[in-house]
C-alpha atoms as a PDB file:
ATOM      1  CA  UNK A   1     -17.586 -35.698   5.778  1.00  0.00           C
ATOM      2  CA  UNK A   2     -19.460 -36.633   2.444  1.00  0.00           C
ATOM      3  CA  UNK A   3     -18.925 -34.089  -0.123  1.00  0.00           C
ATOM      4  CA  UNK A   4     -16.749 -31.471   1.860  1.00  0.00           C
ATOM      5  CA  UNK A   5     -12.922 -30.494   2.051  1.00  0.00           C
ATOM      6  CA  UNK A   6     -11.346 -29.880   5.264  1.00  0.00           C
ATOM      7  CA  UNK A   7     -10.002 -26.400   5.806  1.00  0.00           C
ATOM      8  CA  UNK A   8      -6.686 -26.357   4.849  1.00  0.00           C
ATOM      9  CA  UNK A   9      -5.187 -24.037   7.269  1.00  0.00           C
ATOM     10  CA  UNK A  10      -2.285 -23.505   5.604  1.00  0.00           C
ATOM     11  CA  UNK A  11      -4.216 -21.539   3.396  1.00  0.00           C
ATOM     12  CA  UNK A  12      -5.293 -19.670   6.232  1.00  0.00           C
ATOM     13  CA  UNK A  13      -2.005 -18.946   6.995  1.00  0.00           C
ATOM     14  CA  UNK A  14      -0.854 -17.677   3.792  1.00  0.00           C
ATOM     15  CA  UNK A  15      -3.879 -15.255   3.668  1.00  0.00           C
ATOM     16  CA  UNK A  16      -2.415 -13.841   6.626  1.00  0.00           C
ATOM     17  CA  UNK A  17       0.773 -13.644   6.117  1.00  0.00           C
ATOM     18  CA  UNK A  18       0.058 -11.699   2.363  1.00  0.00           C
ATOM     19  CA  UNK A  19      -2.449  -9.226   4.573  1.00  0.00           C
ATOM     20  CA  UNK A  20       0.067  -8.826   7.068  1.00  0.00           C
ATOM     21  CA  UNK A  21       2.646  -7.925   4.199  1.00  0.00           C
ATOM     22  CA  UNK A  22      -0.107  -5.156   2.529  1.00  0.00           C
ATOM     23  CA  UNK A  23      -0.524  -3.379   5.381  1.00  0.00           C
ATOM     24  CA  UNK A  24       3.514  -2.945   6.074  1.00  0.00           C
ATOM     25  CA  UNK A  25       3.620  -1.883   2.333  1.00  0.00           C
ATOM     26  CA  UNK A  26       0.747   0.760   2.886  1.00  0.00           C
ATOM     27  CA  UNK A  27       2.751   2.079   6.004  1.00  0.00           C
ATOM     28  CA  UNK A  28       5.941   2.030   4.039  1.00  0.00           C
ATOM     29  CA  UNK A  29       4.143   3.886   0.888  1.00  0.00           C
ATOM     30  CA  UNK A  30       2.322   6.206   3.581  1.00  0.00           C
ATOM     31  CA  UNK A  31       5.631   7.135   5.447  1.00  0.00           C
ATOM     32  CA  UNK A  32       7.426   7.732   2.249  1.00  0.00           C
ATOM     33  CA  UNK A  33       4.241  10.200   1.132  1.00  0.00           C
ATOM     34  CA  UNK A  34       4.690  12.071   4.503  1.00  0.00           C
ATOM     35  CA  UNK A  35       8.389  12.181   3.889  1.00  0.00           C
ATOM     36  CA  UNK A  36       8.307  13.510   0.663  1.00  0.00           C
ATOM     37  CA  UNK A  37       5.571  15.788   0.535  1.00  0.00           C
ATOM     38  CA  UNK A  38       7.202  18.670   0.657  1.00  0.00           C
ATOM     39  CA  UNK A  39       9.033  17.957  -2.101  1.00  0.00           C
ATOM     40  CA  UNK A  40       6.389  16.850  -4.011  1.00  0.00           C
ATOM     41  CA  UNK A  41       4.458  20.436  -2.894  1.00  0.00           C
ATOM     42  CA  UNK A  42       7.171  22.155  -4.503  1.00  0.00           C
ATOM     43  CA  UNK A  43       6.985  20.062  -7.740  1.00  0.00           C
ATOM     44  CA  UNK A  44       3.194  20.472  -8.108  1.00  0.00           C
ATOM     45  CA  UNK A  45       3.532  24.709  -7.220  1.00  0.00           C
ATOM     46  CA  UNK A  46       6.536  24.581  -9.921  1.00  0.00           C
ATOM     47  CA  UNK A  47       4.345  22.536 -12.472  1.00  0.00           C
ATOM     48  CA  UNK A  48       1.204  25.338 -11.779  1.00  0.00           C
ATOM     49  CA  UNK A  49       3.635  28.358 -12.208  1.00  0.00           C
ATOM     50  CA  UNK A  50       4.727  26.614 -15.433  1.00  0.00           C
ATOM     51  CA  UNK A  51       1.459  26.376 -16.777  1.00  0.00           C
ATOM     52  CA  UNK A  52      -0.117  29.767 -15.479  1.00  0.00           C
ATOM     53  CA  UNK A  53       2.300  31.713 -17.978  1.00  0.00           C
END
């Protein structure tokens, strides 16, 4: 093995692990959009009103 590294797979691992942890933060940030989008409907129809007068 002249001139190459062996794959580390703990590396591997870690990748994994940090996608792993994106895509729970993208269903947490996705729920939490669901949740509070009627809220946030009212804010942006509030926001319009104030800026139509």
């Amino acid at each position: 093995m002249e001139g190459k590294t062996p794959v580390d797979n703990g590396d591997e691992q870690d990748e994994q692990e940090a996608a792993e942890r994106r895509r729970e933060r993208r269903k947490l940030i996705g729920q939490l959009l669901i949740d509070w989008s009627p809220v946030l409907a009212g804010v942006a129809n509030l926001v319009v009103q104030h800026l139509s007068r």
